[in-house]
Protein backbone atom coordinates (compact mmCIF):
# COMPACT_ATOMS: atom_id res chain seq x y z
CA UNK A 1 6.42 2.88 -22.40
CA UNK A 2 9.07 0.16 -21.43
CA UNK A 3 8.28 -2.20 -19.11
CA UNK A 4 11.54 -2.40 -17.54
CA UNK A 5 13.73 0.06 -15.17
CA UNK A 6 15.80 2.93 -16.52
CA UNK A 7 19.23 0.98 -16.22
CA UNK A 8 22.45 3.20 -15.46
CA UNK A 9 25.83 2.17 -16.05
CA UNK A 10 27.40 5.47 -13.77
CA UNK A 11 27.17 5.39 -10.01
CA UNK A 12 24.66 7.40 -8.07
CA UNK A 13 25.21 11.08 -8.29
CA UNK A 14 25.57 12.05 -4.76
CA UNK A 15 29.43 11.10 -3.67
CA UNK A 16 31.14 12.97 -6.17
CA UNK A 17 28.34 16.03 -6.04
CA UNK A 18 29.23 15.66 -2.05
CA UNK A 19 33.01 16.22 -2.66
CA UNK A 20 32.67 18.71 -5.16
CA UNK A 21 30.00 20.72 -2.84
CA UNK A 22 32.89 20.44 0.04
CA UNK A 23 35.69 21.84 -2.37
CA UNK A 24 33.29 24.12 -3.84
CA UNK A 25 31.60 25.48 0.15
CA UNK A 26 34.05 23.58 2.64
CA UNK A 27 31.77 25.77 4.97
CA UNK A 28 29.00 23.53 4.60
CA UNK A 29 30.93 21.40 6.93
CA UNK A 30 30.02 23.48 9.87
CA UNK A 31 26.37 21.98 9.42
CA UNK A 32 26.87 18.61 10.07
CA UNK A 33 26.29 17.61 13.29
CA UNK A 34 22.98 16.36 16.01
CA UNK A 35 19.38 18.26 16.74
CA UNK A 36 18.43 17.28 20.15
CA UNK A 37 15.74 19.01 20.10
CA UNK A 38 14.30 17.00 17.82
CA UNK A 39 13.27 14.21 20.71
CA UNK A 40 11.05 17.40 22.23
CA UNK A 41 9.35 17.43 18.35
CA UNK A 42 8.81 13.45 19.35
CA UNK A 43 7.07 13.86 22.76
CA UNK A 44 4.65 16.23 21.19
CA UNK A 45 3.99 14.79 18.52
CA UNK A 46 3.54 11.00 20.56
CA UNK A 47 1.19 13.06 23.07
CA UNK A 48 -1.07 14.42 20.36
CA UNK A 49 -1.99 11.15 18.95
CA UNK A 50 -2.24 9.44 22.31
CA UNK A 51 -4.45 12.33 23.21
CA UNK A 52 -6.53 11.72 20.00
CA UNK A 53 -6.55 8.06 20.27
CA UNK A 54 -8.08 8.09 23.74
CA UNK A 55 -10.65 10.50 22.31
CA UNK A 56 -11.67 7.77 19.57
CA UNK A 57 -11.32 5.09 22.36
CA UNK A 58 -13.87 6.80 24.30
CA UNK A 59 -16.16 7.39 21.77
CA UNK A 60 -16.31 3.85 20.70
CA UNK A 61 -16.18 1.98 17.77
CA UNK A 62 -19.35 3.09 16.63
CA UNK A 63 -17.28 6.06 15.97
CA UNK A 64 -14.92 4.02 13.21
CA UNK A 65 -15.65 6.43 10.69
CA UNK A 66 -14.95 9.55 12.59
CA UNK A 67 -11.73 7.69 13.89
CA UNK A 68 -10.90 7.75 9.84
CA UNK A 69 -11.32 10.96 9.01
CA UNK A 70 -9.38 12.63 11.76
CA UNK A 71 -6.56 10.22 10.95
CA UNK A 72 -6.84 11.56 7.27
CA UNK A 73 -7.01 15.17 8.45
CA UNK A 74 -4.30 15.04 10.80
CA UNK A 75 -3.18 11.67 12.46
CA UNK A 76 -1.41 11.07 8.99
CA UNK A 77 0.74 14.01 9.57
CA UNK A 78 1.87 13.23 13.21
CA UNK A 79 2.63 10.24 12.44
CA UNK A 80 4.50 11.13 9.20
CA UNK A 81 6.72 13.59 11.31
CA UNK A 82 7.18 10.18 13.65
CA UNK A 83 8.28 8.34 10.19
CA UNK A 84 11.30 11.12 9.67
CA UNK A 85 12.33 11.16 13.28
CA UNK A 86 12.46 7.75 13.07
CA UNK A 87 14.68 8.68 9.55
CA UNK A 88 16.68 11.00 11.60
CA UNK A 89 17.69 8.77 14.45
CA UNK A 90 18.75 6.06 11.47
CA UNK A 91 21.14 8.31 10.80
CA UNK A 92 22.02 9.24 14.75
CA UNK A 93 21.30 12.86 13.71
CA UNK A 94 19.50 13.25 17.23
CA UNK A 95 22.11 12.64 19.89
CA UNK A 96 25.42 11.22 19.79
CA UNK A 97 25.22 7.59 21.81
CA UNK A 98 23.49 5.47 18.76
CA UNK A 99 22.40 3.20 21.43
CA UNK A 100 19.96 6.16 22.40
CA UNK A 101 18.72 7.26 18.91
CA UNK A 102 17.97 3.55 18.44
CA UNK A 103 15.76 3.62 21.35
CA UNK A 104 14.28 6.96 20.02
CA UNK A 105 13.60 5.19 17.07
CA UNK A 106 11.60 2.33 19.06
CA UNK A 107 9.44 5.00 20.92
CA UNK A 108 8.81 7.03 17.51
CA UNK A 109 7.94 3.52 16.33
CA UNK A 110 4.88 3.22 18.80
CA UNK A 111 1.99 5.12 17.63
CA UNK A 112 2.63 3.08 14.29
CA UNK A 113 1.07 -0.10 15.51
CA UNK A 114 3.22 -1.88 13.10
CA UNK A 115 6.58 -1.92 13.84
CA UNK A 116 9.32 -1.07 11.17
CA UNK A 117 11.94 1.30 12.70
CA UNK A 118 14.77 -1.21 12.89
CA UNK A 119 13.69 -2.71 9.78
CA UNK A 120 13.80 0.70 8.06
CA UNK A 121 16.98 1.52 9.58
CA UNK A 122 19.05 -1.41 8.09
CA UNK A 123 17.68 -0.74 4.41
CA UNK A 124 17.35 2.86 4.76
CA UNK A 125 21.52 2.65 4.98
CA UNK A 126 21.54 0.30 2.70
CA UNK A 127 19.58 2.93 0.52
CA UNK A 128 22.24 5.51 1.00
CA UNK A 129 25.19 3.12 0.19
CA UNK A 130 23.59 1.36 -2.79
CA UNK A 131 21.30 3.52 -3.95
CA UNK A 132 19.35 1.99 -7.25
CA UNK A 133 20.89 -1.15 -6.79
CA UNK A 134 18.00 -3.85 -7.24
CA UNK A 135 19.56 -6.41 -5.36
CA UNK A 136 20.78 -3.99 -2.38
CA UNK A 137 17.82 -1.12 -2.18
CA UNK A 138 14.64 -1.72 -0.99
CA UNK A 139 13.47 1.14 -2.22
CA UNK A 140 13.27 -0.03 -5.62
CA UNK A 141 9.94 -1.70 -6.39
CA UNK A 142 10.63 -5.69 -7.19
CA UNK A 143 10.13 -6.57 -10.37
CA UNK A 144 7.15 -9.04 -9.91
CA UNK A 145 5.54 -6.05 -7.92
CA UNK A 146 5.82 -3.05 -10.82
CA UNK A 147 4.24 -5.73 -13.24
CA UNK A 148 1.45 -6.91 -10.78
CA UNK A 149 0.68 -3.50 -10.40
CA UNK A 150 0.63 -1.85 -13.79
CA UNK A 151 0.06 1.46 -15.03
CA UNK A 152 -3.57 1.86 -14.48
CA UNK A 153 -5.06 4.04 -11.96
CA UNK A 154 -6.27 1.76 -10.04
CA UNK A 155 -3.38 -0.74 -9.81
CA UNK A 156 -1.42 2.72 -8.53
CA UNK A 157 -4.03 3.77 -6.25
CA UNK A 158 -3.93 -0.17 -4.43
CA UNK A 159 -0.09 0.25 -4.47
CA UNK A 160 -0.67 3.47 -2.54
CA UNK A 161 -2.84 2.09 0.00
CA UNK A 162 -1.06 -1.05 0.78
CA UNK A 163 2.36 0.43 0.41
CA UNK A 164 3.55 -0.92 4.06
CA UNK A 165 2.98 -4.46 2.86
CA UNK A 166 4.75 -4.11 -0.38
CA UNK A 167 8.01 -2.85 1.64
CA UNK A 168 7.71 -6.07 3.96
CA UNK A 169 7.74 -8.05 1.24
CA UNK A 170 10.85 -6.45 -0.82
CA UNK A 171 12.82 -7.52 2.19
CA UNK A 172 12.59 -11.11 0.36
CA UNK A 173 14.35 -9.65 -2.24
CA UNK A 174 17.36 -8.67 -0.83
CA UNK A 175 21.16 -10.20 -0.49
CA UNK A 176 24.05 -9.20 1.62
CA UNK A 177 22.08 -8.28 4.86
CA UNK A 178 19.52 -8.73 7.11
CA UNK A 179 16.49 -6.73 8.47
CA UNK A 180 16.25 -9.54 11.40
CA UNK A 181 18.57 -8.74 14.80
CA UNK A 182 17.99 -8.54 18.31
CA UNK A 183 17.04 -4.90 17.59
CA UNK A 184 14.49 -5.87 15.23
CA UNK A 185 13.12 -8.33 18.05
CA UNK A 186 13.34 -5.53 20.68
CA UNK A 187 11.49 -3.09 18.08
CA UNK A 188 8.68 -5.91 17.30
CA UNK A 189 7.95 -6.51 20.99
CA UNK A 190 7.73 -2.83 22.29
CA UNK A 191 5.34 -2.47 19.66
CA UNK A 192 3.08 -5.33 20.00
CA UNK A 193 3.12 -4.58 24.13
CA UNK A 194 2.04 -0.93 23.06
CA UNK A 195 -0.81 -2.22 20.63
CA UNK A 196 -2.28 -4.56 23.77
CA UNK A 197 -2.20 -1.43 25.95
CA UNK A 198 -3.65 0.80 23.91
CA UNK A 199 -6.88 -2.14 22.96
CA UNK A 200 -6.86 -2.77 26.54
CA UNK A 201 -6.85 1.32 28.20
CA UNK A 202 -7.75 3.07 25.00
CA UNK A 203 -9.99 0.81 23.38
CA UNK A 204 -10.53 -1.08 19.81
CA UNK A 205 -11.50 2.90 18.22
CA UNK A 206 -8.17 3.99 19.86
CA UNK A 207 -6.44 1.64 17.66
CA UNK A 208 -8.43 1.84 14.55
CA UNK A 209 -7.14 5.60 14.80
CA UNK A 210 -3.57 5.09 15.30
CA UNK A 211 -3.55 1.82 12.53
CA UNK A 212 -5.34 4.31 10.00
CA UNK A 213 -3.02 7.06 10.89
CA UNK A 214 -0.22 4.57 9.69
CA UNK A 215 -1.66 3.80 6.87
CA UNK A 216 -2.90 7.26 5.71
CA UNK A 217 0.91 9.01 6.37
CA UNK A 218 2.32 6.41 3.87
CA UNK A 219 -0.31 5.77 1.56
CA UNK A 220 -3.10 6.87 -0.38
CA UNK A 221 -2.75 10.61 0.86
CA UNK A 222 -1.33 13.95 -0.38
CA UNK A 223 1.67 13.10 2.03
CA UNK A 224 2.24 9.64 -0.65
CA UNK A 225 3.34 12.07 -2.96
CA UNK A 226 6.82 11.73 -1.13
CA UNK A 227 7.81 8.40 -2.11
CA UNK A 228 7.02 9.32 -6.03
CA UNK A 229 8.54 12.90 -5.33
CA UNK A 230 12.11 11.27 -3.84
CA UNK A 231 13.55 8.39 -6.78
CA UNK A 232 10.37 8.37 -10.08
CA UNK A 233 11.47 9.69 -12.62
CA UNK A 234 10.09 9.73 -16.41
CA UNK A 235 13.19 9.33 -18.78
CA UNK A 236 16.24 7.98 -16.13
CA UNK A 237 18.04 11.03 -16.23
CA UNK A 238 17.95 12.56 -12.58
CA UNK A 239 16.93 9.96 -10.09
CA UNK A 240 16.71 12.11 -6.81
CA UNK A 241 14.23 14.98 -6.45
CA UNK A 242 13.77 17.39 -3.90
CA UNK A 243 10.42 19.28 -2.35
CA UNK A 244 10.31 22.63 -1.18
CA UNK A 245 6.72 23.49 -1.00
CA UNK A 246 5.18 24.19 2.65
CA UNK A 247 4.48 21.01 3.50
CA UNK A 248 8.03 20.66 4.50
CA UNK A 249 7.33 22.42 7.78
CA UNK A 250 4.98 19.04 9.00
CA UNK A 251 7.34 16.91 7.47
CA UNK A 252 10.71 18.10 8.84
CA UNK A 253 12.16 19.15 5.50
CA UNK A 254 11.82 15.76 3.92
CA UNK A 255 11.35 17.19 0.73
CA UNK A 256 15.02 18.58 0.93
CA UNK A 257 15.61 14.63 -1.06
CA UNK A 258 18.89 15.99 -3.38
CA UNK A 259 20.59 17.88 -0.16
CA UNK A 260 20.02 14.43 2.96
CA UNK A 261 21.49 12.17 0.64
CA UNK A 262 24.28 14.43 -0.34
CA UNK A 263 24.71 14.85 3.35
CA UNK A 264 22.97 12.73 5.50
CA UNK A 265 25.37 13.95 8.24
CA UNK A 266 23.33 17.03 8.19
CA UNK A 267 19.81 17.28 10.67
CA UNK A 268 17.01 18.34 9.13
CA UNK A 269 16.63 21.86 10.61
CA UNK A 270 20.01 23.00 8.47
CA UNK A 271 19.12 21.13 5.31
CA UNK A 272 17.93 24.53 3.75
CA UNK A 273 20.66 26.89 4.62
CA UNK A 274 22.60 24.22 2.83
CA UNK A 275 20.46 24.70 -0.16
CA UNK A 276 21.51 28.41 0.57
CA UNK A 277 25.02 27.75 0.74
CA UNK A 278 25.61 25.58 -2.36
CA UNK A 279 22.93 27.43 -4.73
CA UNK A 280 25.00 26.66 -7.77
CA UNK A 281 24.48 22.84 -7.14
CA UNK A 282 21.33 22.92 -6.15
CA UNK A 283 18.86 25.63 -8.02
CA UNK A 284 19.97 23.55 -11.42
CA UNK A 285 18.75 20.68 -10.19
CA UNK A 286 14.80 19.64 -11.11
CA UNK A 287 12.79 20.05 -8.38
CA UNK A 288 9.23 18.64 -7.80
CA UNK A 289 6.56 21.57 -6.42
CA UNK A 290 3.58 19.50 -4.80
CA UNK A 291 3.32 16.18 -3.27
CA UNK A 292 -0.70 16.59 -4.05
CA UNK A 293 0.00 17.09 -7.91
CA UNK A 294 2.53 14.48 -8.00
CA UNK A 295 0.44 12.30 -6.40
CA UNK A 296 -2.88 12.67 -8.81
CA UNK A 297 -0.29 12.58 -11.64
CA UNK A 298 1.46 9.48 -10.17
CA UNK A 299 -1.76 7.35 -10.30
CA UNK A 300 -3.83 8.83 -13.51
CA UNK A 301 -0.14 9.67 -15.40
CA UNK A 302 0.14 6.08 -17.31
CA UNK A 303 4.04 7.45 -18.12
CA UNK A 304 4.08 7.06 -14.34
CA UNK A 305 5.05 2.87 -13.29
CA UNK A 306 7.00 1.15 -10.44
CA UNK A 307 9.75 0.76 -13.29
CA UNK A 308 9.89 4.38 -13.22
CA UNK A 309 13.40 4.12 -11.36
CA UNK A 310 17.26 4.02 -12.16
CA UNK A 311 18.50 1.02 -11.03
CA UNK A 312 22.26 -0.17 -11.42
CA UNK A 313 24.13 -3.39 -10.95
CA UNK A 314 27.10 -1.89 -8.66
CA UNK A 315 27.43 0.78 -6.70
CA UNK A 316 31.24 2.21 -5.55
């Protein structure tokens, strides 16, 4: 078990499967385009865990511990969904002034106490465009970071649970952009105005909920399986997995991992007919079944580390 990164001397797989998909289905084309109805998905989503956190507010904080579990049971999942429509408005998949799915981005951005949703947006594209590329893609653990943590369960498990912080900190890491703009400061000040509000009308249990919810939709939780399901992989062959097990209907079609980044002009709601469309691209490809298996075999799997990734030194 190398302690080191699968290293690749080919470019990422998904321009070249893209163009060959297009000559192969030029139909597919008729997929790409914006889900508005994606910001109704939003407002439901935002009322149900305002809704919830006023519940916890008003029960107090002598409630913490109820505040928990209903953010394990189901604030994690709202605020997961808020985490891809915050994914889908990076990519302006929502409405067609990017000025707007910014600002869709910002409100998504709310419930999650800490705000990330510019952030995300510059690496997320930075993802796309240079994917496995350690100096480029945050997505790739940092060295220091896979070593720190190890391939014990426990090291994993931490990883899990503090996985917002370890993102922050990749941001270090990077050259050739910035995650700091006057978007960034917009994003950083909504939120923080948001956080008093909800202390001061809410209540401290009212924020315990949403901050757990955060942590939980990211984290140590079935839903965690994700980020291993998306880029880990065991001998550096494939490096992008896709999902199609029922969780998928919370989550927006996340899973579909192989099919947004060989479109990521396409909205979530059509991902799977283009699975349909291009089955001879797609139904060859390995495919990961549960985010809860993954998960348990992610932490207690010592195969499984943070070098688990292709990384590259250029991308075209």
């Amino acid at each position: 078990m190398s302690a080191a990164f699968h290293n690749s001397i080919a470019d990422q797989p998904h321009p070249s499967r893209t163009q060959a998909i297009l000559k192969a289905h030029p139909e597919v084309r008729r997929l790409m385009g914006r889900n508005p109805w994606t910001a109704v998905v939003l407002l439901a989503v935002l009322v149900l865990q305002l809704a919830l956190a006023a519940v916890m507010g008003w029960l107090g904080v002598d409630y913490w511990w109820f505040a928990l579990l209903v953010a394990y049971v189901v604030g994690a999942f709202a605020n997961h969904t808020l985490y891809v429509i915050v994914h889908e408005a990076t990519h302006h998949l929502i409405f067609a002034n990017r000025t707007v799915n910014r600002l869709v981005a910002i409100v998504c951005d709310l419930p999650n106490i800490l705000p990330s949703a510019m952030g995300f947006r510059v690496c997320h594209l930075q993802h796309h465009a240079h994917q496995g590329v350690y100096e480029r893609d945050v997505d790739v653990a940092s060295a220091w970071e896979a070593r720190v943590i190890g391939r014990k369960w426990y090291g994993k498990a931490l990883w899990l649970l503090l996985f917002p912080f370890f993102q922050i900190l990749r941001t270090l890491r990077v050259t050739g952009f910035t995650v700091l703009n006057a978007w960034t400061a917009l994003n950083i000040v909504t939120a923080l105005a948001f956080d008093v509000a909800v202390v001061s009308w809410l209540g401290w249990n009212g924020l315990i909920y949403l901050m757990a919810s955060m942590m939980f939709s990211i984290g140590l939780h079935p839903l965690g399986g994700r980020w291993i399901q998306e880029h880990f992989t065991f001998e550096g062959g494939q490096e992008t997995f896709s999902y199609y097990g029922p969780l998928n209907f919370l989550a927006l079609n996340v899973g579909y991992h192989n099919e947004h980044h060989d479109f990521p002009s396409i909205p979530w709601n059509r991902l799977p007919e283009l699975r349909r469309m291009a089955p001879d691209f797609y139904d060859t490809l390995q495919t990961r079944s549960s985010w809860t298996l993954l998960l348990f075999q992610f932490i207690f799997d010592e195969r499984f580390s943070l070098f688990s990734r292709v990384v590259r030194r250029h991308s075209a």
